[in-house]
C-alpha atoms as a PDB file:
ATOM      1  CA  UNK A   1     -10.613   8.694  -8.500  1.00  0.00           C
ATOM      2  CA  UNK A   2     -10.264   7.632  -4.857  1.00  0.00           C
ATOM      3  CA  UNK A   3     -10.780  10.246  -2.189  1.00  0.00           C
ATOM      4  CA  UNK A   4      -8.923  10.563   1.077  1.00  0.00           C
ATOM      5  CA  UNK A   5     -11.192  12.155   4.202  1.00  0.00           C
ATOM      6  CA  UNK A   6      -8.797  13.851   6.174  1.00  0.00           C
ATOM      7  CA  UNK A   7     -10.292  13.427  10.082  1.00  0.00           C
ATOM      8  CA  UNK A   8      -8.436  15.481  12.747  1.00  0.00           C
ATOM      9  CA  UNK A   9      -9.460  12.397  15.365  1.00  0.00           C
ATOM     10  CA  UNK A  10      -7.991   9.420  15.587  1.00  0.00           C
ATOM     11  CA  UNK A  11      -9.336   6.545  13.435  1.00  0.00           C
ATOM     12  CA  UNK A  12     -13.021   7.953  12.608  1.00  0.00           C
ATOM     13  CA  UNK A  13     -13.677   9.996  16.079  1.00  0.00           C
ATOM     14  CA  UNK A  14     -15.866  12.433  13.948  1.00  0.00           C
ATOM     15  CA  UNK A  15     -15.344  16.085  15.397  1.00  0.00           C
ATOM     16  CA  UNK A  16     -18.930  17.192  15.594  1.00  0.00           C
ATOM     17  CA  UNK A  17     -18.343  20.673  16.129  1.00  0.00           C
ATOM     18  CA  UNK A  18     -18.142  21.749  12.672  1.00  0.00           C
ATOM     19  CA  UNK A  19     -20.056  20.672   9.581  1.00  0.00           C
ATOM     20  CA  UNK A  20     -16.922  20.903   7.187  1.00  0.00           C
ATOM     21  CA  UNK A  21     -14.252  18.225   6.468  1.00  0.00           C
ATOM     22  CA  UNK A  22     -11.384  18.147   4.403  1.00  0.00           C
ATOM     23  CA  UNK A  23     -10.289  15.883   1.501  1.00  0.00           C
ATOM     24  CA  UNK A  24      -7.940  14.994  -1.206  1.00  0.00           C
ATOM     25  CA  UNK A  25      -7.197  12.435  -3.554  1.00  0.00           C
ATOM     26  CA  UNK A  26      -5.011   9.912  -3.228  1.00  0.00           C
ATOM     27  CA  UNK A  27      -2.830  11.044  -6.473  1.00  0.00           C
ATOM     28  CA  UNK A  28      -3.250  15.095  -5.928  1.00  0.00           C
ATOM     29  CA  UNK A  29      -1.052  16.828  -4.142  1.00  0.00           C
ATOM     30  CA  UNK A  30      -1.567  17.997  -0.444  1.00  0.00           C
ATOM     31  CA  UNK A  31      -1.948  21.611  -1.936  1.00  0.00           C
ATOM     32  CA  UNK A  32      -4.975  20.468  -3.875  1.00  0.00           C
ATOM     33  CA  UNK A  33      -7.136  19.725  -0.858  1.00  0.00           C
ATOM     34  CA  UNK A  34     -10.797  21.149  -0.866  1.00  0.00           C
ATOM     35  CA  UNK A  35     -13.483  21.198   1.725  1.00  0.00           C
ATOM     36  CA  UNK A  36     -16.983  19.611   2.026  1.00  0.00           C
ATOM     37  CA  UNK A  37     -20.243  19.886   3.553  1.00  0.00           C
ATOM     38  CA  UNK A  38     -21.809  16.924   5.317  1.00  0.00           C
ATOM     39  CA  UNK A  39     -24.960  16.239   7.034  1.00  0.00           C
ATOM     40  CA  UNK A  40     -24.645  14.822  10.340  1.00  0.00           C
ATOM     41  CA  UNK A  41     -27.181  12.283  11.008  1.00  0.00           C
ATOM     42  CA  UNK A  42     -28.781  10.718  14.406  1.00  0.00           C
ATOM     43  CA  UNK A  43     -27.827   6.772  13.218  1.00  0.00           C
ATOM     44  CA  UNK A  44     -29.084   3.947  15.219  1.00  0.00           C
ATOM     45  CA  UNK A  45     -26.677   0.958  15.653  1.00  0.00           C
ATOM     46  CA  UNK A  46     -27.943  -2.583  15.983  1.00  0.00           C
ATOM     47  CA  UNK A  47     -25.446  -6.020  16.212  1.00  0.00           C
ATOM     48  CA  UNK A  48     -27.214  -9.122  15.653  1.00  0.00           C
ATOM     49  CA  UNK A  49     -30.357  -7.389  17.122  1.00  0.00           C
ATOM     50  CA  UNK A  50     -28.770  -5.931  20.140  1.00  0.00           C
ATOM     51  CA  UNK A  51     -28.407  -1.835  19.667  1.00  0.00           C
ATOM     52  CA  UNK A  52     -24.898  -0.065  20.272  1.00  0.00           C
ATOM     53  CA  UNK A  53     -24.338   3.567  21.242  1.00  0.00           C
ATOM     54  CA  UNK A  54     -21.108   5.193  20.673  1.00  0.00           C
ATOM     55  CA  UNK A  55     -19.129   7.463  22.690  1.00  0.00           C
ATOM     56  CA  UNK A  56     -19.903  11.434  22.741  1.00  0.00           C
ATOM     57  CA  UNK A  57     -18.078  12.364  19.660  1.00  0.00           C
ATOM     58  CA  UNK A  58     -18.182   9.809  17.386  1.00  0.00           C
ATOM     59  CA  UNK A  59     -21.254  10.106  15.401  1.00  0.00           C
ATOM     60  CA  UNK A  60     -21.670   9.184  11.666  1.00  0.00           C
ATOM     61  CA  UNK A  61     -22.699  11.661   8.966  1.00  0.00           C
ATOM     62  CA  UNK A  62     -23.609  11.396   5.092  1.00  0.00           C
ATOM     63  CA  UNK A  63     -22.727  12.859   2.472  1.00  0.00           C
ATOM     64  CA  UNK A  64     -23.479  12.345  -1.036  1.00  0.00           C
ATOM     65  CA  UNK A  65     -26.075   9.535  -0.169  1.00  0.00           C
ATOM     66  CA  UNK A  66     -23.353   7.206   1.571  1.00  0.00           C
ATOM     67  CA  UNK A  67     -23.236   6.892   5.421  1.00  0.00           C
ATOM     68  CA  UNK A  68     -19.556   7.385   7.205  1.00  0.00           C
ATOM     69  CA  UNK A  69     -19.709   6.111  10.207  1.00  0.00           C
ATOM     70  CA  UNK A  70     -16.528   5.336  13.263  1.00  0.00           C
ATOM     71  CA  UNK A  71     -14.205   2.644  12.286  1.00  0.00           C
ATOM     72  CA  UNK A  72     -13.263   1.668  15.421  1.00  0.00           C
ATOM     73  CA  UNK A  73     -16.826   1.600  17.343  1.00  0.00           C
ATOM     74  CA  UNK A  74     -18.027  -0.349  14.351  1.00  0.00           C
ATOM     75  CA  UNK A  75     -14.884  -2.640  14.524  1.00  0.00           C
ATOM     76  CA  UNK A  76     -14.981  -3.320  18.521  1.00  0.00           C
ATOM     77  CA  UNK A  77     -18.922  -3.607  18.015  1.00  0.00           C
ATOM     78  CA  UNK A  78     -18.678  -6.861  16.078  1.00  0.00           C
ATOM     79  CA  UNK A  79     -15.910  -7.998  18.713  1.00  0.00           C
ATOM     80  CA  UNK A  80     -12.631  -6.896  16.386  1.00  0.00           C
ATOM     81  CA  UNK A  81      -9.544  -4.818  17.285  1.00  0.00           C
ATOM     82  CA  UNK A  82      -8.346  -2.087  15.918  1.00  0.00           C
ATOM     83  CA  UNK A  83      -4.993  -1.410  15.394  1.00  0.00           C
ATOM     84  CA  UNK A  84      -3.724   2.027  13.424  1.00  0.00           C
ATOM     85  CA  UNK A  85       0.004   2.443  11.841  1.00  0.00           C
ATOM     86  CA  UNK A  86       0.531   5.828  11.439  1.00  0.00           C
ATOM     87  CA  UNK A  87       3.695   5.416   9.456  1.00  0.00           C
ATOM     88  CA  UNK A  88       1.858   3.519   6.574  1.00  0.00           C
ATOM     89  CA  UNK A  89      -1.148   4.989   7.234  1.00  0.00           C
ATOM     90  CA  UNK A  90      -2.929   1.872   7.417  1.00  0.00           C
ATOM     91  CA  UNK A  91      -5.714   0.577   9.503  1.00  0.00           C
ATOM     92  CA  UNK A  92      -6.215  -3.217  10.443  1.00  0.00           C
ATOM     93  CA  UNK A  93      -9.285  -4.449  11.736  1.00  0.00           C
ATOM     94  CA  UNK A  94      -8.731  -7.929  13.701  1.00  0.00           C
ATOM     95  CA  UNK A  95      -5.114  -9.499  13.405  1.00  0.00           C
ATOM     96  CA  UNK A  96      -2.193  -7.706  12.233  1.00  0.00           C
ATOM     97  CA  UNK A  97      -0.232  -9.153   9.734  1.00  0.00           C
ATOM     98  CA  UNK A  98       3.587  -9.751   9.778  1.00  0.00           C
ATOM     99  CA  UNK A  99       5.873  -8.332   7.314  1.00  0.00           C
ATOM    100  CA  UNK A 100       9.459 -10.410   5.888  1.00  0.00           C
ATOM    101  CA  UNK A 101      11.162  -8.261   3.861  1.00  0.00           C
ATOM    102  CA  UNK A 102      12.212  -9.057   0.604  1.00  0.00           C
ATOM    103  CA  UNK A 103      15.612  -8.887   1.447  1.00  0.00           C
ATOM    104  CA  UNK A 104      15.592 -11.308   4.046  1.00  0.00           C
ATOM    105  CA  UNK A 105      13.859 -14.467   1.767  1.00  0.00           C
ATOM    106  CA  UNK A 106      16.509 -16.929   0.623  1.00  0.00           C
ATOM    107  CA  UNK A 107      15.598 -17.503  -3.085  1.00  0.00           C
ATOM    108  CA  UNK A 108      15.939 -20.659  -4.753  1.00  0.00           C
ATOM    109  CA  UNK A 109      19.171 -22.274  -5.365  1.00  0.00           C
ATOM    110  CA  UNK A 110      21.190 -19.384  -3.359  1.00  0.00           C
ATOM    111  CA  UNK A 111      21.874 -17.903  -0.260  1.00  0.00           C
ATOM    112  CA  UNK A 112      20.498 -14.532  -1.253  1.00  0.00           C
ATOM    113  CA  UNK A 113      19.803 -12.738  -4.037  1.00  0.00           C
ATOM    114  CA  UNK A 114      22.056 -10.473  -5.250  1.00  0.00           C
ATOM    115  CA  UNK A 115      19.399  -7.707  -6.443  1.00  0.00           C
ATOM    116  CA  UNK A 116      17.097  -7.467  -3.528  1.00  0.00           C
ATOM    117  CA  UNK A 117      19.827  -8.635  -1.231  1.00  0.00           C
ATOM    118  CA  UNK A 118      21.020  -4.554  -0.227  1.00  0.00           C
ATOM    119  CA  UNK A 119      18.483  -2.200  -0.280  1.00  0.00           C
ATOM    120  CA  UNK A 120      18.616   1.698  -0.289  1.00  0.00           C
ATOM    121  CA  UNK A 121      17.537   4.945  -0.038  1.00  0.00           C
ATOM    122  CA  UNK A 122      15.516   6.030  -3.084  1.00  0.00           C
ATOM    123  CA  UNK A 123      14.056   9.053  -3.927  1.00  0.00           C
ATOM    124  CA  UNK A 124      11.385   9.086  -6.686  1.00  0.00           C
ATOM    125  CA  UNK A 125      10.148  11.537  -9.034  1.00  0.00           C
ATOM    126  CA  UNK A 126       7.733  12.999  -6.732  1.00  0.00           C
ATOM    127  CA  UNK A 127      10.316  13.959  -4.035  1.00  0.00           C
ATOM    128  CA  UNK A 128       9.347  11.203  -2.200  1.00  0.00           C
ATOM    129  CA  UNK A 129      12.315   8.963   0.105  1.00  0.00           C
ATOM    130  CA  UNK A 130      11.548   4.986   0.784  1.00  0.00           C
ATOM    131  CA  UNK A 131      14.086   3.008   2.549  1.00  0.00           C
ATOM    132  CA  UNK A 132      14.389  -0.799   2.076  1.00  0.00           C
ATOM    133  CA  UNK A 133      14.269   0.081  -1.628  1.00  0.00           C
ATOM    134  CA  UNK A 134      15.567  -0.686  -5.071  1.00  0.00           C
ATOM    135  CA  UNK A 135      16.743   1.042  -8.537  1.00  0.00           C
ATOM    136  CA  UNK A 136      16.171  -0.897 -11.546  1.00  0.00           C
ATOM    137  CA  UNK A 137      18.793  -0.178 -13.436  1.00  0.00           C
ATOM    138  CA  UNK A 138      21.051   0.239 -10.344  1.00  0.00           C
ATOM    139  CA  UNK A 139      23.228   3.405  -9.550  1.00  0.00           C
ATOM    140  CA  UNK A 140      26.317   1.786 -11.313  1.00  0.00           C
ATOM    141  CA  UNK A 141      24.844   1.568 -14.588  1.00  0.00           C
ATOM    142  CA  UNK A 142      25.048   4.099 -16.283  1.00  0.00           C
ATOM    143  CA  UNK A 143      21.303   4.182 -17.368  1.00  0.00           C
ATOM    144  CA  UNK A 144      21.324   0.876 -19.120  1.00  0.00           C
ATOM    145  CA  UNK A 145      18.455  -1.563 -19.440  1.00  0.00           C
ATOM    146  CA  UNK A 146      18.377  -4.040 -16.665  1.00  0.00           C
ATOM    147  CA  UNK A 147      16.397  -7.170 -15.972  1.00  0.00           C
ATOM    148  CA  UNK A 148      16.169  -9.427 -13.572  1.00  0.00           C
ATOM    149  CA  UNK A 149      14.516 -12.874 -12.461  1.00  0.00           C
ATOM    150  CA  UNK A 150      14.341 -14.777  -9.121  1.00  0.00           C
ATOM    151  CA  UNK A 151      12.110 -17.860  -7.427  1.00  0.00           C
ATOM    152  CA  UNK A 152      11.576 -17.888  -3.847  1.00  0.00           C
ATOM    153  CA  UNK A 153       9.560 -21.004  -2.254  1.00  0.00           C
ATOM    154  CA  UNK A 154       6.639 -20.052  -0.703  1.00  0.00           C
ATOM    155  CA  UNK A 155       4.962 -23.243   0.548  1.00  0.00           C
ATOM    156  CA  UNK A 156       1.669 -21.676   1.331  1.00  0.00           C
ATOM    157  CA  UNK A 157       3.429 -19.780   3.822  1.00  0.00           C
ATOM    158  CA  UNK A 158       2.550 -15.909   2.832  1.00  0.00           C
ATOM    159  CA  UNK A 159      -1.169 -14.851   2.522  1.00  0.00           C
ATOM    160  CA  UNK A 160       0.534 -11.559  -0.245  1.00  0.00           C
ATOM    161  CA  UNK A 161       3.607  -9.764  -1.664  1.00  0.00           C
ATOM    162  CA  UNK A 162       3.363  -5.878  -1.895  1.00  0.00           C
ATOM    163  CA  UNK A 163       5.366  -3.032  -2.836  1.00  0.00           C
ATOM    164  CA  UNK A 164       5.150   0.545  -4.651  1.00  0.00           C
ATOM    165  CA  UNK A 165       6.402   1.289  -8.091  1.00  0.00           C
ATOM    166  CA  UNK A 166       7.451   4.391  -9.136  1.00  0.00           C
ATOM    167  CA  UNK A 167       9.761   6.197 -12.029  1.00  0.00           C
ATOM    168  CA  UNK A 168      12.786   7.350 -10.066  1.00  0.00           C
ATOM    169  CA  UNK A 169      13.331  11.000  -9.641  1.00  0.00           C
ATOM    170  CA  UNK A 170      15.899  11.273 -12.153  1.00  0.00           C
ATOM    171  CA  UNK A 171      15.752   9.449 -14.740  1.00  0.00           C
ATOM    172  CA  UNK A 172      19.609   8.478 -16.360  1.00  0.00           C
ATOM    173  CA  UNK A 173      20.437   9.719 -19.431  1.00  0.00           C
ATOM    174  CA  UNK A 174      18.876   8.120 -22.787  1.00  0.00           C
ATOM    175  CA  UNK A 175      17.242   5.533 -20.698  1.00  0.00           C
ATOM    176  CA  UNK A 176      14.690   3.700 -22.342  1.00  0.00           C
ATOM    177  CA  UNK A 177      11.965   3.576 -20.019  1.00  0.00           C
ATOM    178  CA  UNK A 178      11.312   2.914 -16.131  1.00  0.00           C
ATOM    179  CA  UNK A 179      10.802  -0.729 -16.448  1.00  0.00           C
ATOM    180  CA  UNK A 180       8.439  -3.319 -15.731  1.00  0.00           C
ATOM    181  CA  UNK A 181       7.404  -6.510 -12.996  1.00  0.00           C
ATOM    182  CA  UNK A 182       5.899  -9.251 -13.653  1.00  0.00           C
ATOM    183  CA  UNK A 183       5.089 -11.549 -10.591  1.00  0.00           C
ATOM    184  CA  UNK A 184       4.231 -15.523 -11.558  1.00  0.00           C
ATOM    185  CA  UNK A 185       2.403 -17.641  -8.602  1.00  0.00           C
ATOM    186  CA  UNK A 186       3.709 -21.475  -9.729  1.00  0.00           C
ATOM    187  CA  UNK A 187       4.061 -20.274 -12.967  1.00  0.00           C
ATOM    188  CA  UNK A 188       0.732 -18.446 -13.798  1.00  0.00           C
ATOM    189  CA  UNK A 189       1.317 -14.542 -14.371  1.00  0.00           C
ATOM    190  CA  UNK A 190      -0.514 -12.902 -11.110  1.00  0.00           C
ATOM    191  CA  UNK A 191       0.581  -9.504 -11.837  1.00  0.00           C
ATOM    192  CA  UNK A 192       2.059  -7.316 -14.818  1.00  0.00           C
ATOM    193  CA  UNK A 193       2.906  -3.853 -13.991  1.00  0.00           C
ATOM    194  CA  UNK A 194       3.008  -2.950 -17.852  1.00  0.00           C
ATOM    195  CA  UNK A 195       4.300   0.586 -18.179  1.00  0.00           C
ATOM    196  CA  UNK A 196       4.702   2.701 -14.690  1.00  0.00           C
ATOM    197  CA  UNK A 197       4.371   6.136 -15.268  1.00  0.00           C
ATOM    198  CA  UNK A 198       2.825   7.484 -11.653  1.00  0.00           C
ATOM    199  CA  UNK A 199       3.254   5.517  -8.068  1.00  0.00           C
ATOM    200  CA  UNK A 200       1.476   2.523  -7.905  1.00  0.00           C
ATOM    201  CA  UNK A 201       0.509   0.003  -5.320  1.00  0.00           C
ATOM    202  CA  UNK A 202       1.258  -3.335  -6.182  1.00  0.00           C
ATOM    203  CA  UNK A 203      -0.634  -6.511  -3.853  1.00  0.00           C
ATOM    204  CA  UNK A 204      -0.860 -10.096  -5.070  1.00  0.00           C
ATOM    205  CA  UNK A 205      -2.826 -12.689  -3.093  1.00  0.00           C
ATOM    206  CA  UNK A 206      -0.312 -15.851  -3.083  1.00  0.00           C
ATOM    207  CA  UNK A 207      -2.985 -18.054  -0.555  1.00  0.00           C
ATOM    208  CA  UNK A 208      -1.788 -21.255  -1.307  1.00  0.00           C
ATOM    209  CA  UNK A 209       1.282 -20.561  -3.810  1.00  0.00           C
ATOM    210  CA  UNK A 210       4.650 -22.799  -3.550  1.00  0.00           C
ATOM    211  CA  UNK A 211       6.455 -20.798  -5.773  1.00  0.00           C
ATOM    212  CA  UNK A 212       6.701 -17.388  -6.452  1.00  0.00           C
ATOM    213  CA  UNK A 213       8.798 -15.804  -9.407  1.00  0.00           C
ATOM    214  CA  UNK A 214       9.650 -11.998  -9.911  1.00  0.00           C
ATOM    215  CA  UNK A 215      10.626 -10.675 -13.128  1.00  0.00           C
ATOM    216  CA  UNK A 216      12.040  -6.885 -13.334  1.00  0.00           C
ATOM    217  CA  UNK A 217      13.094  -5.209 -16.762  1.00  0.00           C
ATOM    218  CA  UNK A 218      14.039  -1.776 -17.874  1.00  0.00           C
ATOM    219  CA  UNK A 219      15.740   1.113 -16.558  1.00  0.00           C
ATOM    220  CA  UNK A 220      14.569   4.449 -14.145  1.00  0.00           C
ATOM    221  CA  UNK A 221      12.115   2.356 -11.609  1.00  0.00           C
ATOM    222  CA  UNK A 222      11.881   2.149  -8.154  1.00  0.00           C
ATOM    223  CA  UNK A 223      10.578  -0.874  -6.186  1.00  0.00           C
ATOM    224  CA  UNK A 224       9.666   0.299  -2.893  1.00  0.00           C
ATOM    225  CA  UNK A 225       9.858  -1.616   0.207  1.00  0.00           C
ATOM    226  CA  UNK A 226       9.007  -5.068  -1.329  1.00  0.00           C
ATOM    227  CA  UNK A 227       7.710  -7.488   0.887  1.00  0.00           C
ATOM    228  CA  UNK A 228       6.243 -10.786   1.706  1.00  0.00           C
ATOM    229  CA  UNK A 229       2.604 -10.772   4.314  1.00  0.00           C
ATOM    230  CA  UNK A 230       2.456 -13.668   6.844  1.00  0.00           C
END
């Protein structure tokens, strides 16, 4: 199970007043965190030969036989920027990527897409709100097993596709299940989500793809913020 180090600096500034930090996994609950002990060791850094100090503060330490060390004096070491978005909690090292949302791809054969063509607010099982999101099954109906297919031409034009899944937080009434995607990159299957039962993070590599086909069945799941990476 993947853990989360929670550091109360920005991207890896190591406080190193204090031998304790704070963790939790990335599919427990906040209330579930639990604290460590580390050993903070005196770590020499060398780039192709040539040794780098960093700042007061940001110091490495080890624990469990693995050295943590700064992101960002690593990444600016070997020339990179860093660049942190706090609302996705997501740290890029070197270029950002750019983001087209689902909703704004003009699948094949039509002007839009009549699924992914108005998002909304949905709130899954967790308690948790995305916007820019999706209900397979759809608010209007009733509960009643949906599916969907549509082809978008991609042209080597987008390095991924990514998006959550998650059961909805209600789910209708006799419902069958939460549903299923399948993603085919000219025509191969590069992704089945087979049956969703927690939050999951969905990223397909489509380097090189020309066409890209989803396929969405079921009833109860969300499809969070779907998009295409440039």
């Amino acid at each position: 199970m993947k853990k989360l180090f929670i550091i109360t600096s920005y991207l890896g500034f190591f406080i190193l007043g204090g031998m304790t930090f704070t963790y939790f996994s990335t599919t427990e609950a906040a209330s579930d965190m639990k604290k460590i002990s580390v050993f903070q060791d005196p770590i020499n850094y060398y780039v192709d030969k040539v040794e780098k100090v960093p700042s007061e503060g940001q110091s490495g330490f080890n624990y469990q036989g693995t050295i943590y060390v700064p992101m960002r004096f690593i990444a600016e070491s070997l020339g990179e920027k860093v660049t942190w978005d706090g609302k996705t909690k997501s740290v890029y090292i070197g270029d950002v990527p750019k983001f087209t949302a689902l909703k704004d791809v003009k699948p094949i054969g039509n002007e839009e897409d009549h699924f992914f063509h108005n998002p909304s607010s949905i709130t899954i099982r967790t308690g948790e709100k995305f916007e820019r999101s999706y209900q397979l099954g759809g608010y209007h109906g009733g509960g009643a097993v949906q599916d969907h297919t549509v082809e978008y031409l991609a042209n080597g034009n987008y390095k991924g596709f990514e998006t959550y899944l998650a059961p909805i937080k209600k789910l209708a009434a006799n419902s069958s299940g939460i549903g299923f995607l399948k993603i085919y990159a000219d025509g191969k299957l590069a992704y089945d989500s087979g049956a969703i039962k927690d939050k999951v993070k969905v990223y397909v590599n489509l380097e090189g793809a020309s066409k890209v086909k989803f396929e969405l069945e079921g009833s109860g799941l969300g499809i969070l913020d779907p998009k295409f990476i440039q």
